[in-house]
PDB file of N, CA and C in Angstrom:
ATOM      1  N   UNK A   1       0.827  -1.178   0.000  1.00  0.00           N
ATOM      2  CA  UNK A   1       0.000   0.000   0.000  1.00  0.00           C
ATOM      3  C   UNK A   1       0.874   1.245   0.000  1.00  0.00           C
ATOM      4  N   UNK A   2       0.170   2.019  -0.511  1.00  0.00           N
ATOM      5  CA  UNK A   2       0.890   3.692  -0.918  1.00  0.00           C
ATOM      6  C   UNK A   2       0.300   4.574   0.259  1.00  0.00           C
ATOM      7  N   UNK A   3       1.187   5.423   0.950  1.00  0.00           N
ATOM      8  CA  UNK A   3      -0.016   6.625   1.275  1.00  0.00           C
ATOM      9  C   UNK A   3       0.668   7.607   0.953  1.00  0.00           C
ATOM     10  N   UNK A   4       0.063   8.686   0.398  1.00  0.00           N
ATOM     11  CA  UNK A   4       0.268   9.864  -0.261  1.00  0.00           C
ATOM     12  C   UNK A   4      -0.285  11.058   0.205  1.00  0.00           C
ATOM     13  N   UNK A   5       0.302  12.102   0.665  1.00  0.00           N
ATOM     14  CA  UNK A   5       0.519  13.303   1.036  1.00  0.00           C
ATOM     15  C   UNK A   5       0.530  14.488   0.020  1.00  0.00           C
ATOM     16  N   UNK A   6      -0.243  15.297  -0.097  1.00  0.00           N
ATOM     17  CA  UNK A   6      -0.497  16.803  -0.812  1.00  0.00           C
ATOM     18  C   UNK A   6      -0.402  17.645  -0.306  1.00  0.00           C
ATOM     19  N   UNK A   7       0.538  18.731  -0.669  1.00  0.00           N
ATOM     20  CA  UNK A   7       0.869  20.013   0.083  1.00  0.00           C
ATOM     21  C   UNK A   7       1.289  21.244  -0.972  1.00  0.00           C
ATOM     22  N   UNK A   8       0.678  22.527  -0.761  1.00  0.00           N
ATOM     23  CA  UNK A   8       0.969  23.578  -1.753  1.00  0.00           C
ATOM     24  C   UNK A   8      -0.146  24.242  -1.822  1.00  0.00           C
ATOM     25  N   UNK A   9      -1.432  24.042  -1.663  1.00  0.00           N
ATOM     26  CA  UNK A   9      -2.299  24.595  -2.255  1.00  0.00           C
ATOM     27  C   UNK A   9      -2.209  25.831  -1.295  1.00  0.00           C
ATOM     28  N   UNK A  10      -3.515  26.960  -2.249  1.00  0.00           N
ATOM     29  CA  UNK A  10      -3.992  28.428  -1.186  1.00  0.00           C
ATOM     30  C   UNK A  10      -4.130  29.231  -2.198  1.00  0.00           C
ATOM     31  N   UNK A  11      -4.692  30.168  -1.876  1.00  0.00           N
ATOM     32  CA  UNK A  11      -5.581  30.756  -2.701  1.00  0.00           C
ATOM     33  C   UNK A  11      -4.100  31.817  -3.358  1.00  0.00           C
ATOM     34  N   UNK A  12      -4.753  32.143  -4.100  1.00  0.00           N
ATOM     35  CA  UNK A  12      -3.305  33.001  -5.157  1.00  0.00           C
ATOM     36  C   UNK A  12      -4.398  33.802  -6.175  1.00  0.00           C
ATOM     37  N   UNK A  13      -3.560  35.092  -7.207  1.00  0.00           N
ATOM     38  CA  UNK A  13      -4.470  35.934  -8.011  1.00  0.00           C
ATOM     39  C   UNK A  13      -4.404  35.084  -9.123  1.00  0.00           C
ATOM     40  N   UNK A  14      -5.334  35.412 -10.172  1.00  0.00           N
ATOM     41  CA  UNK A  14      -4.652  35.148 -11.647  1.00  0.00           C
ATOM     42  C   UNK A  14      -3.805  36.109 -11.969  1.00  0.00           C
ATOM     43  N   UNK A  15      -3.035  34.501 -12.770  1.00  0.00           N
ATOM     44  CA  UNK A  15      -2.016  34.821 -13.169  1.00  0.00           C
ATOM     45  C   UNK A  15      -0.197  34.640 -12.407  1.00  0.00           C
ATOM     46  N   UNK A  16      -1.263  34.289 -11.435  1.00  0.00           N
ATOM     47  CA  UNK A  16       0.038  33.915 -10.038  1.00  0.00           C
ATOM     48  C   UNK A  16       0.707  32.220 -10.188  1.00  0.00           C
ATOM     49  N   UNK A  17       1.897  32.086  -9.156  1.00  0.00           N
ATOM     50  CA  UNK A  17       2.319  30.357  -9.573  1.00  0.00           C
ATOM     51  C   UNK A  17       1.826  29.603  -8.552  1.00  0.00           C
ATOM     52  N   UNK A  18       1.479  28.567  -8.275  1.00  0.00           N
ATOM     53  CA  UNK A  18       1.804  27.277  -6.868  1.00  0.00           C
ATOM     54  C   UNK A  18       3.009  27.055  -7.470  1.00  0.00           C
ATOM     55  N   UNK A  19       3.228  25.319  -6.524  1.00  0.00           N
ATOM     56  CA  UNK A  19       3.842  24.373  -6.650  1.00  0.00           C
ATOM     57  C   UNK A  19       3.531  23.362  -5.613  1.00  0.00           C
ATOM     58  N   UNK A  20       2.135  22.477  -6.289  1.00  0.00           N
ATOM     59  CA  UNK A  20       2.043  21.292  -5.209  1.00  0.00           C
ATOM     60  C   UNK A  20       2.903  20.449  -5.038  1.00  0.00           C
ATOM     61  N   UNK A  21       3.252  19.966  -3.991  1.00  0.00           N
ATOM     62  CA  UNK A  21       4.157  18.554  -3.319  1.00  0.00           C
ATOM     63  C   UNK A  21       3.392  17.524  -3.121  1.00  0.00           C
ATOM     64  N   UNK A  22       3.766  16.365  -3.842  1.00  0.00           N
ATOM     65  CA  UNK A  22       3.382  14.855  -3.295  1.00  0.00           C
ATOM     66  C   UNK A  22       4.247  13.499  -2.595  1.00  0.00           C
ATOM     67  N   UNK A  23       4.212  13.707  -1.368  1.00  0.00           N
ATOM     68  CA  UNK A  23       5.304  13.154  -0.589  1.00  0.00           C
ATOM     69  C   UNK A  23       4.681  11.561  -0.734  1.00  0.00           C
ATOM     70  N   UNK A  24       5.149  10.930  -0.954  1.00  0.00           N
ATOM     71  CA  UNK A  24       4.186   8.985  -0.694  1.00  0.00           C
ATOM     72  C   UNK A  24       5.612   8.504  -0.059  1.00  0.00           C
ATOM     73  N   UNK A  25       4.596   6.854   0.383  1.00  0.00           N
ATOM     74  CA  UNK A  25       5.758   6.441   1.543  1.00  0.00           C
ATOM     75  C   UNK A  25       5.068   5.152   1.060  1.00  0.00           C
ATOM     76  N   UNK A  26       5.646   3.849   1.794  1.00  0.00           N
ATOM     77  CA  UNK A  26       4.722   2.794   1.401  1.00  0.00           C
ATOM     78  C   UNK A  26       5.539   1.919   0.370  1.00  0.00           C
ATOM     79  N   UNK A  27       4.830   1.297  -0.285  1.00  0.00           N
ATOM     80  CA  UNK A  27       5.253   0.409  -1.156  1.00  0.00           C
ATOM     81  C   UNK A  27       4.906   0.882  -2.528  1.00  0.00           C
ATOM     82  N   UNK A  28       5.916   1.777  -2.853  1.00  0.00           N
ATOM     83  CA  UNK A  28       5.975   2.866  -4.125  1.00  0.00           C
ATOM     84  C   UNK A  28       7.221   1.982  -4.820  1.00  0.00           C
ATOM     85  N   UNK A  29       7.072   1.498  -5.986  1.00  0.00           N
ATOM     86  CA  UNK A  29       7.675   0.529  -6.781  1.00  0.00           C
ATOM     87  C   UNK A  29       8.412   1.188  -8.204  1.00  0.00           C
ATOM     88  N   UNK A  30       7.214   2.316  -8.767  1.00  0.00           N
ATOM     89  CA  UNK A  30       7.399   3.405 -10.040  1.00  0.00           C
ATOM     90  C   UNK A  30       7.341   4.278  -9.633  1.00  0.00           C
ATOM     91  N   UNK A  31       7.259   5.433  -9.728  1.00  0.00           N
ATOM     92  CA  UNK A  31       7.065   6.256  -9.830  1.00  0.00           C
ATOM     93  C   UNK A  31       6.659   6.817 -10.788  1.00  0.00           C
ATOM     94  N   UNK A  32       6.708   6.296 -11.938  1.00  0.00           N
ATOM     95  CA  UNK A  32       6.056   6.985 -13.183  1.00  0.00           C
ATOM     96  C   UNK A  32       5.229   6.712 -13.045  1.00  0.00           C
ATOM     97  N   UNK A  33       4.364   5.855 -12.120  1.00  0.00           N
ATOM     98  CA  UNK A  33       2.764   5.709 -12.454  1.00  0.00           C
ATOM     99  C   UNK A  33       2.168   6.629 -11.488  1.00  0.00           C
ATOM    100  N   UNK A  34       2.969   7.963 -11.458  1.00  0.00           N
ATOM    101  CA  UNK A  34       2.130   8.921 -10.235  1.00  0.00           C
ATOM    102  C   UNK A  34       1.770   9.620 -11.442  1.00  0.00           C
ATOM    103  N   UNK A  35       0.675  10.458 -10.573  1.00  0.00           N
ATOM    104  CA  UNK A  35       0.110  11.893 -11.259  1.00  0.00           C
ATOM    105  C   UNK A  35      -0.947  12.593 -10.806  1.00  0.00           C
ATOM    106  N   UNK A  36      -0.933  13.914 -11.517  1.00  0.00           N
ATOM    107  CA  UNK A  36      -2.151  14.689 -10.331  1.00  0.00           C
ATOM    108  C   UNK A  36      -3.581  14.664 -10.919  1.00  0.00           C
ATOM    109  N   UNK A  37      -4.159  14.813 -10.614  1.00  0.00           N
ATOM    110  CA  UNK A  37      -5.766  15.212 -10.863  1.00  0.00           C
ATOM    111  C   UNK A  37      -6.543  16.392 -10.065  1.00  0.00           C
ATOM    112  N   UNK A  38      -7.174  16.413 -10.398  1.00  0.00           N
ATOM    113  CA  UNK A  38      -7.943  17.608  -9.882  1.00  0.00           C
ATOM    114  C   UNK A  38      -9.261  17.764 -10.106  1.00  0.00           C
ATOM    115  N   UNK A  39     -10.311  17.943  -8.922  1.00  0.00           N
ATOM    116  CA  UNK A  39     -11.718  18.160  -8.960  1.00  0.00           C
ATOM    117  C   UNK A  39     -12.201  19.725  -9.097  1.00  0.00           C
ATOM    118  N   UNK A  40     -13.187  20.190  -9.193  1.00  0.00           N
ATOM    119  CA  UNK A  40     -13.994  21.573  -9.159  1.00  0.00           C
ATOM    120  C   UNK A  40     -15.036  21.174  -8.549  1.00  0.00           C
ATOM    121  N   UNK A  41     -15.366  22.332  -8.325  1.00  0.00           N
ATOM    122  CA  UNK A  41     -16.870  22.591  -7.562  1.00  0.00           C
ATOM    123  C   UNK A  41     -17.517  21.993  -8.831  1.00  0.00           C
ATOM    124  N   UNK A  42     -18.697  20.921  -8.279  1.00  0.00           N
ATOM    125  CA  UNK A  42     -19.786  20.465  -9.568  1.00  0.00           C
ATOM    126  C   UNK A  42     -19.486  19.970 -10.547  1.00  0.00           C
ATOM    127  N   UNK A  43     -17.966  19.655 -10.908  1.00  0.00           N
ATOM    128  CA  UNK A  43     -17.436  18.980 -11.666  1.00  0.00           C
ATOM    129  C   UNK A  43     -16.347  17.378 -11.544  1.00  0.00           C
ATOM    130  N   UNK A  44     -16.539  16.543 -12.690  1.00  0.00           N
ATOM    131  CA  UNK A  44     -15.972  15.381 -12.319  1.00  0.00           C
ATOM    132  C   UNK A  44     -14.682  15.418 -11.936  1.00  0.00           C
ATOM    133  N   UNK A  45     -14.101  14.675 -11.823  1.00  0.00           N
ATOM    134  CA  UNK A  45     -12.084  14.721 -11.082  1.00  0.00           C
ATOM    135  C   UNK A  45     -11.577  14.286 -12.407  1.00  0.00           C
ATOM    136  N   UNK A  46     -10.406  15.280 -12.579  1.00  0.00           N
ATOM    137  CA  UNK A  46      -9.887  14.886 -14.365  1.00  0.00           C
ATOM    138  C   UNK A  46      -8.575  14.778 -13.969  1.00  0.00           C
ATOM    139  N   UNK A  47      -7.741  14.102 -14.744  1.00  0.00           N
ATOM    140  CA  UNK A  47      -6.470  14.157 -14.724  1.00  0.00           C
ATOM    141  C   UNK A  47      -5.924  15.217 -15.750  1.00  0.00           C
ATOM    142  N   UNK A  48      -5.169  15.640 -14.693  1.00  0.00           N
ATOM    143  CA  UNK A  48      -4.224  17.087 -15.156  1.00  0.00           C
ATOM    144  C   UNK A  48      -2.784  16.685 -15.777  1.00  0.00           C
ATOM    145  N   UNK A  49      -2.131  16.091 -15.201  1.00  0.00           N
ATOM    146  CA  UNK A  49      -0.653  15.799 -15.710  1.00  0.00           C
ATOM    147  C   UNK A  49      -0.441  14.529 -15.345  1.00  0.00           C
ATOM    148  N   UNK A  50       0.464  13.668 -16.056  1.00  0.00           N
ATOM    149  CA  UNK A  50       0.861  12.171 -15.478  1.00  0.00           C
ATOM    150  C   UNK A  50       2.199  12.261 -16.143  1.00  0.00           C
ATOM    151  N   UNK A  51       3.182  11.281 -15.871  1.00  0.00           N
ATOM    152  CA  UNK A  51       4.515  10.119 -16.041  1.00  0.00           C
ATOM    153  C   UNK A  51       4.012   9.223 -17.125  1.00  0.00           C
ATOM    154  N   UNK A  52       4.265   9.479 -18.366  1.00  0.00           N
ATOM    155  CA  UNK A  52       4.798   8.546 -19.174  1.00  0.00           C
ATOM    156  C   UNK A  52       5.836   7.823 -19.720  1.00  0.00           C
ATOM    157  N   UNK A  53       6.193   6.742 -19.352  1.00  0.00           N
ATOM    158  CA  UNK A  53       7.100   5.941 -19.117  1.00  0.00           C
ATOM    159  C   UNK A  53       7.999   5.919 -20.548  1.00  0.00           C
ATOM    160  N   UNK A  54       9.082   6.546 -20.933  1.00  0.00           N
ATOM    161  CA  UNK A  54      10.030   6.627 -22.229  1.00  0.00           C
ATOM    162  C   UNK A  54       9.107   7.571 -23.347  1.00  0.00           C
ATOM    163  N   UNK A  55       8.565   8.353 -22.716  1.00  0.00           N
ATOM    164  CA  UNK A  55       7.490   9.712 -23.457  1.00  0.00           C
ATOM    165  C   UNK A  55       7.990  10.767 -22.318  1.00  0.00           C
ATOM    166  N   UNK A  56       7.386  11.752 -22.813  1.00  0.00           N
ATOM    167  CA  UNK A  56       7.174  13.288 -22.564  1.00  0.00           C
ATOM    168  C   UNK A  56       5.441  13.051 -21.469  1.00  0.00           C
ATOM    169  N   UNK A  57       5.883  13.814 -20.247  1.00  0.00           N
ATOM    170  CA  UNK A  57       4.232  13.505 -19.381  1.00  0.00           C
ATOM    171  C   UNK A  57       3.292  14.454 -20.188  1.00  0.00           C
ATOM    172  N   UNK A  58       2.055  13.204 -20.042  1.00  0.00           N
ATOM    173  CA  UNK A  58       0.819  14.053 -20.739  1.00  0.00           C
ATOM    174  C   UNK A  58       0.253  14.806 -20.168  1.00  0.00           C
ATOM    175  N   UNK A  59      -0.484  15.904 -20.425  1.00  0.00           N
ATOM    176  CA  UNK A  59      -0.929  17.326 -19.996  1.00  0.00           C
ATOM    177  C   UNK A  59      -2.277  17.712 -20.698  1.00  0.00           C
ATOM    178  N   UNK A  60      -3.544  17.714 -19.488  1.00  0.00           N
ATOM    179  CA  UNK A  60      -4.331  18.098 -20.275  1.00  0.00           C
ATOM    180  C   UNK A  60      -4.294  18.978 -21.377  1.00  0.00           C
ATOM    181  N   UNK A  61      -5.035  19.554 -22.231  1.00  0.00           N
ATOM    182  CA  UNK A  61      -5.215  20.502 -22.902  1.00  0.00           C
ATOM    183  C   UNK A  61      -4.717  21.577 -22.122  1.00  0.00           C
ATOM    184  N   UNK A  62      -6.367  21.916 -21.272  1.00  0.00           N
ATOM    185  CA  UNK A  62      -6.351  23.433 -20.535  1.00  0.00           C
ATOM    186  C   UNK A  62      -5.102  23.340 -19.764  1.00  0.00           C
ATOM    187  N   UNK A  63      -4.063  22.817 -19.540  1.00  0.00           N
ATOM    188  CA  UNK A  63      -2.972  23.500 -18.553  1.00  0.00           C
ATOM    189  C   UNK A  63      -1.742  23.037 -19.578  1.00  0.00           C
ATOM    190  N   UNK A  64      -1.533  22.754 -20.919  1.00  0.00           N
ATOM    191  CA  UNK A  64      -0.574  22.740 -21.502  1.00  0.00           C
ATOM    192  C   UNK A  64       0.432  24.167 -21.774  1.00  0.00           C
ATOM    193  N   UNK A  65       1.394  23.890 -21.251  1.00  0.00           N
ATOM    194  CA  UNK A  65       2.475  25.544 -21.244  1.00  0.00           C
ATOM    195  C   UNK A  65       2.220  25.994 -19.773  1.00  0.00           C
ATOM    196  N   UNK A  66       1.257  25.897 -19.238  1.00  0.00           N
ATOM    197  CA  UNK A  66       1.609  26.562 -17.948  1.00  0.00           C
ATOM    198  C   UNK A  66       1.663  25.492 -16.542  1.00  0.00           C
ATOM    199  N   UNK A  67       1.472  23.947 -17.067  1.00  0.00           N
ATOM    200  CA  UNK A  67       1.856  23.191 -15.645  1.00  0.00           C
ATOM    201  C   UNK A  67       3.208  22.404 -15.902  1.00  0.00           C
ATOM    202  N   UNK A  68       3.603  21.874 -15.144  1.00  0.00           N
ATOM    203  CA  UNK A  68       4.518  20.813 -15.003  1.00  0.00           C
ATOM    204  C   UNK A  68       4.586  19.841 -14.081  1.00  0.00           C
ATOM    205  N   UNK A  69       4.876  18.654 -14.489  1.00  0.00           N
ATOM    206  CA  UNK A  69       4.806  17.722 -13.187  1.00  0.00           C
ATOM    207  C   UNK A  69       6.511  17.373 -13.681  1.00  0.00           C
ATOM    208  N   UNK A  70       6.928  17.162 -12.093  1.00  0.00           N
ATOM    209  CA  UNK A  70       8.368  16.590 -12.294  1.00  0.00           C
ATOM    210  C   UNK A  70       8.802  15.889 -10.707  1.00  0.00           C
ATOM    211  N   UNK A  71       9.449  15.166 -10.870  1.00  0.00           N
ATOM    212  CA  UNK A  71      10.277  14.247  -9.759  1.00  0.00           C
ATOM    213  C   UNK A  71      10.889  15.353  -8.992  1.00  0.00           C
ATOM    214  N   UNK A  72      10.987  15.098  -7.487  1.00  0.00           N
ATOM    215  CA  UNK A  72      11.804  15.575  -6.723  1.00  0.00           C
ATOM    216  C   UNK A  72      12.904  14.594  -6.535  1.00  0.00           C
ATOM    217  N   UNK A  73      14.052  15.889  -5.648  1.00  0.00           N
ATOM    218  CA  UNK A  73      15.329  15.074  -5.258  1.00  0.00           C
ATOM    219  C   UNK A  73      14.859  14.037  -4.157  1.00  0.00           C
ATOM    220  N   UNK A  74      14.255  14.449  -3.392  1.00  0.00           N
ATOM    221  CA  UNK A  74      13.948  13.405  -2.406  1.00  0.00           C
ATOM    222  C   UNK A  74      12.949  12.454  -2.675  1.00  0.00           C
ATOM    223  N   UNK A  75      13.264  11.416  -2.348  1.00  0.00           N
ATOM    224  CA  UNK A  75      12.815  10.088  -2.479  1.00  0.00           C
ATOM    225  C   UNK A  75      11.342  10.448  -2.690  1.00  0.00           C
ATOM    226  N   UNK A  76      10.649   9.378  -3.724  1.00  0.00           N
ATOM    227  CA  UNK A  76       9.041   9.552  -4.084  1.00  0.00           C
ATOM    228  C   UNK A  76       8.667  10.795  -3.904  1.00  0.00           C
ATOM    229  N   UNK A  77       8.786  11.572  -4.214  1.00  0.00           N
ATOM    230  CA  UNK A  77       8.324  13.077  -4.273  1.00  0.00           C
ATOM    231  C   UNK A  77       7.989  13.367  -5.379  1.00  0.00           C
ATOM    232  N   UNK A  78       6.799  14.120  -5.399  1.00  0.00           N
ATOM    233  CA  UNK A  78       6.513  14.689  -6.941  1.00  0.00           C
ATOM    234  C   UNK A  78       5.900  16.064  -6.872  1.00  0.00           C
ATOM    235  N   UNK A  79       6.205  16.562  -8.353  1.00  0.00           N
ATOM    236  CA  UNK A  79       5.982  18.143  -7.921  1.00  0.00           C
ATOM    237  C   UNK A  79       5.080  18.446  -9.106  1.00  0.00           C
ATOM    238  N   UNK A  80       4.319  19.557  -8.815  1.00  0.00           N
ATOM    239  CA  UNK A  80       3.385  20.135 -10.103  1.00  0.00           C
ATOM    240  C   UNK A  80       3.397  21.549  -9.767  1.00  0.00           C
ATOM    241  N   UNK A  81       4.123  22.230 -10.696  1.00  0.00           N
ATOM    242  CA  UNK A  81       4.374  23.230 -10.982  1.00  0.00           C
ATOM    243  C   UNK A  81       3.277  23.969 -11.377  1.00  0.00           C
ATOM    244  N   UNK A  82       2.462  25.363 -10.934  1.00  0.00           N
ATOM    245  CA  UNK A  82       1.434  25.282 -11.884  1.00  0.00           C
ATOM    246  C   UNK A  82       1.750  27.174 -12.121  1.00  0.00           C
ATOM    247  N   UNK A  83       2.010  28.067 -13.398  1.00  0.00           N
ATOM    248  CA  UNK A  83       2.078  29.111 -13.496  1.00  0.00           C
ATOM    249  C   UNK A  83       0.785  29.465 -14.347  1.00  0.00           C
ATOM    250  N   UNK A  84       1.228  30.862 -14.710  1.00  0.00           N
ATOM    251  CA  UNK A  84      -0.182  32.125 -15.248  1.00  0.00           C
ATOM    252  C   UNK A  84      -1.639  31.285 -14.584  1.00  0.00           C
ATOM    253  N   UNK A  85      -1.966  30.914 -13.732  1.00  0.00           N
ATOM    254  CA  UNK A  85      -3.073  30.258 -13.103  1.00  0.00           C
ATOM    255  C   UNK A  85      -4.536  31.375 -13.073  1.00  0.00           C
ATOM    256  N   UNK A  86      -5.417  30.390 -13.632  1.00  0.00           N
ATOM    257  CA  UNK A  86      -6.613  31.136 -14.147  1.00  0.00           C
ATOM    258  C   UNK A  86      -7.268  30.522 -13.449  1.00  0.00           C
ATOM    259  N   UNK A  87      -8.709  31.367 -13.222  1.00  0.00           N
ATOM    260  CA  UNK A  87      -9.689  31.121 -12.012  1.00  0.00           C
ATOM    261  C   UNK A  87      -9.895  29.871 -12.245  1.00  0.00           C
ATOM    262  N   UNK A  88     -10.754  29.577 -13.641  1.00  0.00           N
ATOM    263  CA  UNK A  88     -10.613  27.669 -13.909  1.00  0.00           C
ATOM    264  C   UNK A  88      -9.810  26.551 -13.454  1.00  0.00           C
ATOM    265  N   UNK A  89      -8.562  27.285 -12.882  1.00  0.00           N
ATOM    266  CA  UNK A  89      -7.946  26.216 -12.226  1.00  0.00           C
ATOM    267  C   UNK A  89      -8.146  25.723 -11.285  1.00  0.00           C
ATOM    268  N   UNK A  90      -9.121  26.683 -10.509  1.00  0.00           N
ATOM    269  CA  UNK A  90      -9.471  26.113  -9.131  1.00  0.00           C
ATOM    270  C   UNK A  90     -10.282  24.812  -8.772  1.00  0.00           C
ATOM    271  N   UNK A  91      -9.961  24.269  -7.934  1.00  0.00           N
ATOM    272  CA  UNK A  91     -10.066  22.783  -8.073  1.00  0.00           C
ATOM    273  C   UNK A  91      -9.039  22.104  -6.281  1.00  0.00           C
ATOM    274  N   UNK A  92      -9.651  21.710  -6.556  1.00  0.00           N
ATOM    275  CA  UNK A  92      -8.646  20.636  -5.388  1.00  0.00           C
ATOM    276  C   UNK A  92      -7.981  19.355  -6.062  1.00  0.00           C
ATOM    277  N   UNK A  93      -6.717  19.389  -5.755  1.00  0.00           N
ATOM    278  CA  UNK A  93      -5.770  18.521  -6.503  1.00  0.00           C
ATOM    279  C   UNK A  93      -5.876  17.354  -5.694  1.00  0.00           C
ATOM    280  N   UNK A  94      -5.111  16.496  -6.211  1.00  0.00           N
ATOM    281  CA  UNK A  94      -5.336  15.184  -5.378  1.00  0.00           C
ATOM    282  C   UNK A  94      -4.098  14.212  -6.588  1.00  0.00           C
ATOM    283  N   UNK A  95      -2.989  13.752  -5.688  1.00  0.00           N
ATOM    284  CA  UNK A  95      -2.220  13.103  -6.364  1.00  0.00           C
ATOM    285  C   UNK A  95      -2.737  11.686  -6.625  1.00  0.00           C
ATOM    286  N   UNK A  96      -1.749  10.924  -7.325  1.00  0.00           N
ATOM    287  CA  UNK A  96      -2.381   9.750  -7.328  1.00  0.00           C
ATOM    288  C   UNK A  96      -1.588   8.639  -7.841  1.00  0.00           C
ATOM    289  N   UNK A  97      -1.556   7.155  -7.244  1.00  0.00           N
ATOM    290  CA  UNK A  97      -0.436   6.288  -7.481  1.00  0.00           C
ATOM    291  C   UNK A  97      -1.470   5.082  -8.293  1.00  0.00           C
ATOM    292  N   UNK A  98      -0.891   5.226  -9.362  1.00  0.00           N
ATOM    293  CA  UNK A  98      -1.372   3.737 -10.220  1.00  0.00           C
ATOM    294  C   UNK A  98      -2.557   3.196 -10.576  1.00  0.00           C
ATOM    295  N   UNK A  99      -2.809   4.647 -11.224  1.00  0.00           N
ATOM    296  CA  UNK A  99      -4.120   5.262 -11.574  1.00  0.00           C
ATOM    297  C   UNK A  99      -5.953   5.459 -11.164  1.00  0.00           C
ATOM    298  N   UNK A 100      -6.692   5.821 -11.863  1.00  0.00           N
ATOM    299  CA  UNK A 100      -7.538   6.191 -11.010  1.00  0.00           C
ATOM    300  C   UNK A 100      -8.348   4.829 -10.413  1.00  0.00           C
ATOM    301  N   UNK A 101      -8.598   4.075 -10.638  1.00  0.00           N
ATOM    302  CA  UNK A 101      -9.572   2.975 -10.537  1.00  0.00           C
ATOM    303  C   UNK A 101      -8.944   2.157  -9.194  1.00  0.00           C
ATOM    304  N   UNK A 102      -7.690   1.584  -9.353  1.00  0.00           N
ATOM    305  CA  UNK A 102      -6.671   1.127  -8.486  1.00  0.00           C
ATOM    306  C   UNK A 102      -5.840   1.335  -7.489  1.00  0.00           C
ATOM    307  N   UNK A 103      -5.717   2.246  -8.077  1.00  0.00           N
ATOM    308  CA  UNK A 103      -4.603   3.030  -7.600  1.00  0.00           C
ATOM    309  C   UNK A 103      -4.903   3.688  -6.130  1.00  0.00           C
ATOM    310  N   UNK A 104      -4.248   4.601  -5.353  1.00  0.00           N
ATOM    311  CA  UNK A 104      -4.145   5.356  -3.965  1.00  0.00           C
ATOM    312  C   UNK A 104      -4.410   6.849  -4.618  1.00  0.00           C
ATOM    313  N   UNK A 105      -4.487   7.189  -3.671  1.00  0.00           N
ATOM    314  CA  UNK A 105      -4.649   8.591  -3.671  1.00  0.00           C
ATOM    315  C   UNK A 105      -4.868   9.230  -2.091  1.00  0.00           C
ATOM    316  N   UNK A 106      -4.324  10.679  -2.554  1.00  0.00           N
ATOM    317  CA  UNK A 106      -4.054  11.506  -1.493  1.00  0.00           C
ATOM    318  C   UNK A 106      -5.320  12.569  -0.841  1.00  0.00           C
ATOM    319  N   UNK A 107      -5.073  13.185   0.303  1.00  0.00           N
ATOM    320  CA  UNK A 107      -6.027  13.734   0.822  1.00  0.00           C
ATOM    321  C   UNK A 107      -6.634  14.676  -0.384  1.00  0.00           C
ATOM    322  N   UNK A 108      -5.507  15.430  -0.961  1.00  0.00           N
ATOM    323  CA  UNK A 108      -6.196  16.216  -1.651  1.00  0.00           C
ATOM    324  C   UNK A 108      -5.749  17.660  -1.275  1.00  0.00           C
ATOM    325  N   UNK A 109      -5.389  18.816  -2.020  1.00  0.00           N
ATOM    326  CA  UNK A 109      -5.032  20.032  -1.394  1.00  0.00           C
ATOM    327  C   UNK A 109      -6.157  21.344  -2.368  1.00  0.00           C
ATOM    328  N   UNK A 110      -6.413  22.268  -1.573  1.00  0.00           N
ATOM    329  CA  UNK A 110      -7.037  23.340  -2.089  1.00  0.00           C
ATOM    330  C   UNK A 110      -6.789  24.216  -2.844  1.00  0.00           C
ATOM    331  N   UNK A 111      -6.947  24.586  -4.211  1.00  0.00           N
ATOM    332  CA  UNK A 111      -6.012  25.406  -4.834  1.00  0.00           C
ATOM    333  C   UNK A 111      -7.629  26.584  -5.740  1.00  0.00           C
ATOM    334  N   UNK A 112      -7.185  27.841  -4.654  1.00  0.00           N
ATOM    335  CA  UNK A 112      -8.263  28.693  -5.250  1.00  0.00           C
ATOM    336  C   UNK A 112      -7.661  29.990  -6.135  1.00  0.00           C
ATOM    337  N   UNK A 113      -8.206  30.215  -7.403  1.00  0.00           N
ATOM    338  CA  UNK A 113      -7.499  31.666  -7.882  1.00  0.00           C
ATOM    339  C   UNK A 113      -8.683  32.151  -8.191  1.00  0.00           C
ATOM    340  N   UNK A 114      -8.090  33.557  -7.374  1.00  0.00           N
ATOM    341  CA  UNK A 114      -9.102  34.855  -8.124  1.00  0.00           C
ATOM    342  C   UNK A 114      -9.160  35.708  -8.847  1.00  0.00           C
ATOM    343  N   UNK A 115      -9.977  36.357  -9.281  1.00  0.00           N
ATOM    344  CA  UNK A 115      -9.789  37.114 -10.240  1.00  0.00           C
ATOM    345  C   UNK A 115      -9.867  38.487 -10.019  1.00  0.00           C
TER     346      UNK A 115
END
């Protein structure tokens, strides 16, 4: 079992940066099979960025050019970079190990922008 930790979120303007943290501990084997997702108010939970294994990570549409997901130095850590952040982004993130159906997932962090 995985457990996974989210940290970064808070409210910010548009146009402003985060940078969520996903700390996991556990029996983490890849790491490329992490990635973030993210819910909205009234809306389903989509995946935002993932680890593709000998590819380039995929990126939704709406956050292509302004997110990034990348490995930290420290052990199982993962990071999502998120810049020019538009109110639409708001959402609560929620990392996630070995995808949605199966996989673990984290508490979840708050990420509000205003306008």
């Amino acid at each position: 079992q995985v457990q996974l930790v989210e940290s970064g979120g808070g409210l910010v303007q548009a146009g402003g940066s985060l940078r969520l943290t996903c700390a996991a501990s556990g029996s983490l084997s890849a790491i490329n099979a992490m990635g973030w997702y993210r819910q909205a108010p009234g809306k389903q939970r989509e995946l935002v960025a993932r680890f593709v294994p000998g590819l380039s990570p995929y990126y939704a549409d709406s956050v292509k050019g302004r997110f990034t997901i990348s490995r930290g130095n420290a052990k199982n850590t993962v990071y999502l970079q998120m810049n020019s952040l538009k109110p639409e982004d708001t959402a609560v993130y929620y990392c996630n190990y070995g995808g949605p159906n199966l996989g673990s997932w984290g508490q979840g962090t708050q990420v509000t922008v205003s306008s």
